[in-house]
N, C-alpha and C. Protein backbone atom coordinates (compact mmCIF):
# COMPACT_ATOMS: atom_id res chain seq x y z
N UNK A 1 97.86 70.08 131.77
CA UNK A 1 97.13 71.34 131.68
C UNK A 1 96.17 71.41 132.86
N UNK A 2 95.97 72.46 133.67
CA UNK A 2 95.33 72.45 134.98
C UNK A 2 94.70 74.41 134.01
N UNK A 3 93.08 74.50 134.78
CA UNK A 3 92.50 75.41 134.63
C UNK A 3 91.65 75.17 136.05
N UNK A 4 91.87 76.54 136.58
CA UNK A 4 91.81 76.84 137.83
C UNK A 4 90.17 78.15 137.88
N UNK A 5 89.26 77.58 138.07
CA UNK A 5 88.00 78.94 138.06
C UNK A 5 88.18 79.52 139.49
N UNK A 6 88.32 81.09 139.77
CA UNK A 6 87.45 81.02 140.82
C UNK A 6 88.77 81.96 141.64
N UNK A 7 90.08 81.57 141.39
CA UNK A 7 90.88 81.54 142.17
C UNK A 7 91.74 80.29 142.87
N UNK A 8 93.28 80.60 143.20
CA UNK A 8 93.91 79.58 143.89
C UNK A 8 95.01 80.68 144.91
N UNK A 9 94.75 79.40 146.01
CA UNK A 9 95.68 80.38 147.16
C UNK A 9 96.42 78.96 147.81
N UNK A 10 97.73 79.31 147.87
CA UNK A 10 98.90 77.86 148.30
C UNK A 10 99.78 78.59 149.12
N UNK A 11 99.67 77.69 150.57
CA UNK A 11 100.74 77.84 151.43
C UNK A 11 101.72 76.94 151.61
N UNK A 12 102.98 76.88 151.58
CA UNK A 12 104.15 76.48 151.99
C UNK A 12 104.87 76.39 152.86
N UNK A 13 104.81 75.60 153.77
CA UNK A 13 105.57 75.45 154.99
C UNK A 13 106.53 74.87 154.66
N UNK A 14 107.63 76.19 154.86
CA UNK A 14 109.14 75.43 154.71
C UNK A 14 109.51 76.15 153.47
N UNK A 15 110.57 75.59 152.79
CA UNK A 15 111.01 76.13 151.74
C UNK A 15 109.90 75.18 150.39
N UNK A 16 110.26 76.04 149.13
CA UNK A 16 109.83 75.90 147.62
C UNK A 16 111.53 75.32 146.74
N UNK A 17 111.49 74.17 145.64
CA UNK A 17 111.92 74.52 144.96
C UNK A 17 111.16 74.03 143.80
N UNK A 18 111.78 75.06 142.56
CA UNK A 18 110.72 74.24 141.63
C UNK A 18 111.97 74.17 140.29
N UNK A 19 111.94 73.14 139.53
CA UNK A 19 112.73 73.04 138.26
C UNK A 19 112.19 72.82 137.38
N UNK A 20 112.20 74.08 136.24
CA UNK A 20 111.42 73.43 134.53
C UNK A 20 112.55 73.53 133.86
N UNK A 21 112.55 72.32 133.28
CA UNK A 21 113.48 71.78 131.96
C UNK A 21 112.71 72.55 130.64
N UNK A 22 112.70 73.67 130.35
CA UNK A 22 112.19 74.55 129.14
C UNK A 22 111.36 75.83 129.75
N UNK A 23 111.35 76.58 128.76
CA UNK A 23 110.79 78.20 129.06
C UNK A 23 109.61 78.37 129.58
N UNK A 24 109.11 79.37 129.95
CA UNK A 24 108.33 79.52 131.13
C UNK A 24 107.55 80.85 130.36
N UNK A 25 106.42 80.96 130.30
CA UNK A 25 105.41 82.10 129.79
C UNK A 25 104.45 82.61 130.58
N UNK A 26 104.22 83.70 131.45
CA UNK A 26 103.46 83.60 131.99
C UNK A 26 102.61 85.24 131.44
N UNK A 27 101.20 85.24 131.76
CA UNK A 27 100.37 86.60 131.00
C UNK A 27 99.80 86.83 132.58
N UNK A 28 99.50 87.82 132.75
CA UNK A 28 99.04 88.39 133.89
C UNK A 28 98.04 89.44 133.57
N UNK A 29 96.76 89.32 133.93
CA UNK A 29 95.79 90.86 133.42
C UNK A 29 95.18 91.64 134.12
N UNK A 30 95.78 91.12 135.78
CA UNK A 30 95.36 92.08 136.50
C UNK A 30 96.47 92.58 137.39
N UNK A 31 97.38 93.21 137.09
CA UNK A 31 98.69 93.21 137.69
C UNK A 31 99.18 92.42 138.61
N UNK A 32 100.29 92.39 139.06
CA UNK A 32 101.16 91.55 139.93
C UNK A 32 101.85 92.21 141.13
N UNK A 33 101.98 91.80 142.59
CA UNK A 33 102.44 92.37 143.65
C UNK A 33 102.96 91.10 144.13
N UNK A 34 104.62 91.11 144.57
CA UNK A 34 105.56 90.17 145.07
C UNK A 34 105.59 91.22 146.26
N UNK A 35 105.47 90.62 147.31
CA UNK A 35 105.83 90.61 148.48
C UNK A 35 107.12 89.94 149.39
N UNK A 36 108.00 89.96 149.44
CA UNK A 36 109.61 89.42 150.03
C UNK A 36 109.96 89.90 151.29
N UNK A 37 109.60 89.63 152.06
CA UNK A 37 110.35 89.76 153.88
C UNK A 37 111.55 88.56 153.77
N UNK A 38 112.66 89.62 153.27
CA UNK A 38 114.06 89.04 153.14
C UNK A 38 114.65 89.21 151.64
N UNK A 39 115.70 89.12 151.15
CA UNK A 39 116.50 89.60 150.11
C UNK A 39 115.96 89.08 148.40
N UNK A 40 116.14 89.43 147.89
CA UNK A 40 115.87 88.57 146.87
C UNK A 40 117.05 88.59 145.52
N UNK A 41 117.36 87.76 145.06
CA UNK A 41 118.81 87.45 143.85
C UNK A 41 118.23 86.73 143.17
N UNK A 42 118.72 87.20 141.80
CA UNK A 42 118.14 86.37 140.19
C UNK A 42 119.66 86.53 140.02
N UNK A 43 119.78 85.21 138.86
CA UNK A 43 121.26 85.31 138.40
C UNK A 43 120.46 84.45 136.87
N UNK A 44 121.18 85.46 135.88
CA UNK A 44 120.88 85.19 134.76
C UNK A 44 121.96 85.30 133.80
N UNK A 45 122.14 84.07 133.14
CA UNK A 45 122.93 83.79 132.33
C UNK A 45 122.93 84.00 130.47
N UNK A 46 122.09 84.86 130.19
CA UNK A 46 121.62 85.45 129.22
C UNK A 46 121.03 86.87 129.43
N UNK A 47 120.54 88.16 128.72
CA UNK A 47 120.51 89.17 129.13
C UNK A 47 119.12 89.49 129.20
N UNK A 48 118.58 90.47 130.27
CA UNK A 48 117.32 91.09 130.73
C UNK A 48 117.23 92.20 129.96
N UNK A 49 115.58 92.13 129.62
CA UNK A 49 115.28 93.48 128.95
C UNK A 49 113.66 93.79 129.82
N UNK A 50 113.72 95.17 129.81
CA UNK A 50 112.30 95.29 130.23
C UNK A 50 111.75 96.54 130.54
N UNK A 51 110.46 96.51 129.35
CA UNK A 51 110.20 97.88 129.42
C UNK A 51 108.65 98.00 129.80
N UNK A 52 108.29 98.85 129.75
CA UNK A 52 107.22 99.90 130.35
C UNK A 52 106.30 100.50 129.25
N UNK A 53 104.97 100.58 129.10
CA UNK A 53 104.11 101.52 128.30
C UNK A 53 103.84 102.90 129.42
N UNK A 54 104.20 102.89 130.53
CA UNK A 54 103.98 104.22 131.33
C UNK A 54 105.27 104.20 132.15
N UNK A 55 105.94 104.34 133.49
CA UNK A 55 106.82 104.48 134.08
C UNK A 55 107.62 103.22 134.53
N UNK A 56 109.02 103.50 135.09
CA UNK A 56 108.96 102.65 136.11
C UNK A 56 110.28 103.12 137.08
N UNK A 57 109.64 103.28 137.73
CA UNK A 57 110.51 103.59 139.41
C UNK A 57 111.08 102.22 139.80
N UNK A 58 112.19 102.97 140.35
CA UNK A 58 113.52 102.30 141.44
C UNK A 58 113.27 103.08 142.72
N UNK A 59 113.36 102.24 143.49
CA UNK A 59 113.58 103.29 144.82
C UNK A 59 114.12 101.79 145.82
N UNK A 60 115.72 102.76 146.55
CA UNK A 60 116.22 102.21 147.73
C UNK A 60 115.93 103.09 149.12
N UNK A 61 115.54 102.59 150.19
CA UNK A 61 115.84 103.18 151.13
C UNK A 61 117.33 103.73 151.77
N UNK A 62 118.10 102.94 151.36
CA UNK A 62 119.17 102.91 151.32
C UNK A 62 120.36 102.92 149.80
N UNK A 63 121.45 102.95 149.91
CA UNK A 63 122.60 103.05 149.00
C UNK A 63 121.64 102.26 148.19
N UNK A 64 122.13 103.17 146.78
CA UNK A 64 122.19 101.93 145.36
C UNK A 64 123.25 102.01 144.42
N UNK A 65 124.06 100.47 144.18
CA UNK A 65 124.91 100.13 143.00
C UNK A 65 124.02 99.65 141.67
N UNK A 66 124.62 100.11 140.84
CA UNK A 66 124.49 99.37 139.45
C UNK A 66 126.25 99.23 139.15
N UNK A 67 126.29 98.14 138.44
CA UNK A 67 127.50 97.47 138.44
C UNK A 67 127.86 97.01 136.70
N UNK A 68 128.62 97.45 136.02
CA UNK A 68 128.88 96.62 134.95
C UNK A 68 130.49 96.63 134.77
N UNK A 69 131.28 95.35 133.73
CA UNK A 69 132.55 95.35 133.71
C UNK A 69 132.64 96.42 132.50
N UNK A 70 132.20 96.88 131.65
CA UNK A 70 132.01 96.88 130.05
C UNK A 70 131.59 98.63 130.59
N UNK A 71 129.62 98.90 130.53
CA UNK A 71 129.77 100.23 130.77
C UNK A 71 128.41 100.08 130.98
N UNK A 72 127.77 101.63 131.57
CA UNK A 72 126.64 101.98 132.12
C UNK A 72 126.09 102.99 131.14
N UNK A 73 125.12 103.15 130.84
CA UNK A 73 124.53 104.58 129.87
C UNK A 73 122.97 104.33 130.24
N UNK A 74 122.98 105.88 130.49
CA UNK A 74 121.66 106.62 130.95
C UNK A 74 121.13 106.95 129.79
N UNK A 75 119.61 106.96 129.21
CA UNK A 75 119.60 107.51 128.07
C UNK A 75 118.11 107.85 127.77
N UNK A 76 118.08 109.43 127.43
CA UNK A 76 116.51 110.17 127.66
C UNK A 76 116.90 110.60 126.20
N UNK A 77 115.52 109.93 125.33
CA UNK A 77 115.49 110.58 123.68
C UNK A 77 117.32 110.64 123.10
N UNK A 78 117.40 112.10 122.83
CA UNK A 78 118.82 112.04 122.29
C UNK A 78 119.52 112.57 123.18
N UNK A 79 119.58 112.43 124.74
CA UNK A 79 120.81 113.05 126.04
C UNK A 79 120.87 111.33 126.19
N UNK A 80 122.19 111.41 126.58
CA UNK A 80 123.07 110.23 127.26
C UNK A 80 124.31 110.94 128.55
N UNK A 81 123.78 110.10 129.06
CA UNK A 81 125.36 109.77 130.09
C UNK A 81 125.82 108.38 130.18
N UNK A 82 127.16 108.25 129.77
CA UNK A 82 127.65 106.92 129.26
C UNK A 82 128.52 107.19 130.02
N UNK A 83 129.15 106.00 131.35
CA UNK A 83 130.28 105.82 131.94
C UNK A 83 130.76 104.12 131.74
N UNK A 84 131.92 104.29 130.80
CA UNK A 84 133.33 103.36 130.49
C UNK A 84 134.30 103.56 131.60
N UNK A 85 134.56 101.92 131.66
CA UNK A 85 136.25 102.17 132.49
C UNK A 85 137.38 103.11 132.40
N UNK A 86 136.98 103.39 130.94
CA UNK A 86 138.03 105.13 130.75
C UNK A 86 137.76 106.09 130.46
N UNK A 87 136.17 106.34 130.45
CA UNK A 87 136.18 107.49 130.09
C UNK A 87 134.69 107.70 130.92
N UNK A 88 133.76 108.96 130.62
CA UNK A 88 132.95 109.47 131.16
C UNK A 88 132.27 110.31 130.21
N UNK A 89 131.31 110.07 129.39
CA UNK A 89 130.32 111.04 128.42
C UNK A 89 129.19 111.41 128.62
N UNK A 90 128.43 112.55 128.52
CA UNK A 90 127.46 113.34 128.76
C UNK A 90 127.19 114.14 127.94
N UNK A 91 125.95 113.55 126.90
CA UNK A 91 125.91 114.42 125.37
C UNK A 91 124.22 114.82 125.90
N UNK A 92 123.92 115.44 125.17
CA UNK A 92 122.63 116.17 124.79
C UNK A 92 122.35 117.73 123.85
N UNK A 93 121.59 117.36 122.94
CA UNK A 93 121.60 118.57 121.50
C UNK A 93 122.83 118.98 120.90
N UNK A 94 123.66 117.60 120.79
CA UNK A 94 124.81 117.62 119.91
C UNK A 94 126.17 118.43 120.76
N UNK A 95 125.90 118.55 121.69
CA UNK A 95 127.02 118.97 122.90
C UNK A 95 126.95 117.83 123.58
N UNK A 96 128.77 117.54 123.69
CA UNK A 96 129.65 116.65 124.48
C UNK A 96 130.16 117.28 125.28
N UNK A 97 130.44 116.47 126.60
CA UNK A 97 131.57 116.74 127.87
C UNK A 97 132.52 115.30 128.12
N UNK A 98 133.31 115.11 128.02
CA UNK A 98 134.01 114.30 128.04
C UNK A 98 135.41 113.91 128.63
N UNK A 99 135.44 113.06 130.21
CA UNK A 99 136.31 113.31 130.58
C UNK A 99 137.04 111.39 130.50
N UNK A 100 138.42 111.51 130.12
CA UNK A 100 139.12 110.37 130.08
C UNK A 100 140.86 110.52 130.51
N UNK A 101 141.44 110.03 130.26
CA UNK A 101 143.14 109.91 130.99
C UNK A 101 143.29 111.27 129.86
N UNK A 102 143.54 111.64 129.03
CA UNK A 102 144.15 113.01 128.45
C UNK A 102 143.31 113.98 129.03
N UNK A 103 142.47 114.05 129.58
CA UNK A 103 141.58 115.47 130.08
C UNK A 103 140.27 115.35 129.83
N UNK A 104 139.64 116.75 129.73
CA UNK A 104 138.27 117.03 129.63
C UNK A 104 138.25 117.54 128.47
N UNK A 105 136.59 117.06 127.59
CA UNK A 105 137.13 117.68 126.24
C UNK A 105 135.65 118.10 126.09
N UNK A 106 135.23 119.55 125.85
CA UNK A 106 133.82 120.02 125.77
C UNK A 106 133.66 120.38 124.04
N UNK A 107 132.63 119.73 123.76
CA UNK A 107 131.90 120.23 122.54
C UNK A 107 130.80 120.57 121.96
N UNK A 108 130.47 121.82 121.59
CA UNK A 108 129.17 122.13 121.45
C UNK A 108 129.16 123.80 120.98
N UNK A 109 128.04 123.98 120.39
CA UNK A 109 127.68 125.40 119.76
C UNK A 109 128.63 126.63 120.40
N UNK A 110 128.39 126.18 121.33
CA UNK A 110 128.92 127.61 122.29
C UNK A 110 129.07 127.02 123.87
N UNK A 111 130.33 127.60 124.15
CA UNK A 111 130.85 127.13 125.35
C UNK A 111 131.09 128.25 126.63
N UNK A 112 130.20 127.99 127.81
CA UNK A 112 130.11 128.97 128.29
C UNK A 112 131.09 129.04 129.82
N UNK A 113 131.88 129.31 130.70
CA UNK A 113 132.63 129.45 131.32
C UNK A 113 131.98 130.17 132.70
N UNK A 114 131.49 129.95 133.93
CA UNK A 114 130.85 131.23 134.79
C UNK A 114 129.72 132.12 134.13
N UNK A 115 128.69 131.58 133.39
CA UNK A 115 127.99 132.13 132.98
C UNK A 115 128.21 132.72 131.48
């Protein structure tokens, strides 16, 4: 157990590695800023969750992929956009659009054509 008053600041010349044999907890109470001049990759072998009490922005300067084998879904209250390897859904207030190998299939109150 190490308790640090005051502040700590560590430089590294050269590379870091570090290995813990068990889970890792960390609390933060005055926010956090990572700084990376050069790429950065996590590979996780169990699944990420992570949410927000106010926003949270993505931003590329460039192209962005999101990638899954299985499927992707966007999802605000009760609107979704769900894209599967076969199909393509886009619901909101109980209206569907739905496109897969037999066609496009629209459902909802009233279907409007050119206005």
């Amino acid at each position: 157990t190490s308790t640090i008053s005051g502040g700590l600041t560590r430089t590294v010349a050269g590379g870091e590695t570090v290995t813990i044999d068990g889970g890792v907890k960390r609390k933060v109470t005055g926010g956090e800023t990572d700084a990376i001049d050069g790429g950065l990759k996590r590979t996780v072998t169990g699944s990420i969750s992570h949410s927000a009490t106010s926003k949270i922005d993505i931003h590329a300067t460039g192209p962005g992929t999101y990638t899954s084998d299985a499927s992707l879904k966007l999802a605000v209250a009760g609107s979704a956009v769900e894209i599967k390897p076969d199909s393509i859904t886009i619901s909101a207030a109980g209206s569907t659009i739905k496109l897969d190998a037999s066609g496009i299939s629209l459902n909802g109150a009233k279907i409007s054509l050119n206005g």
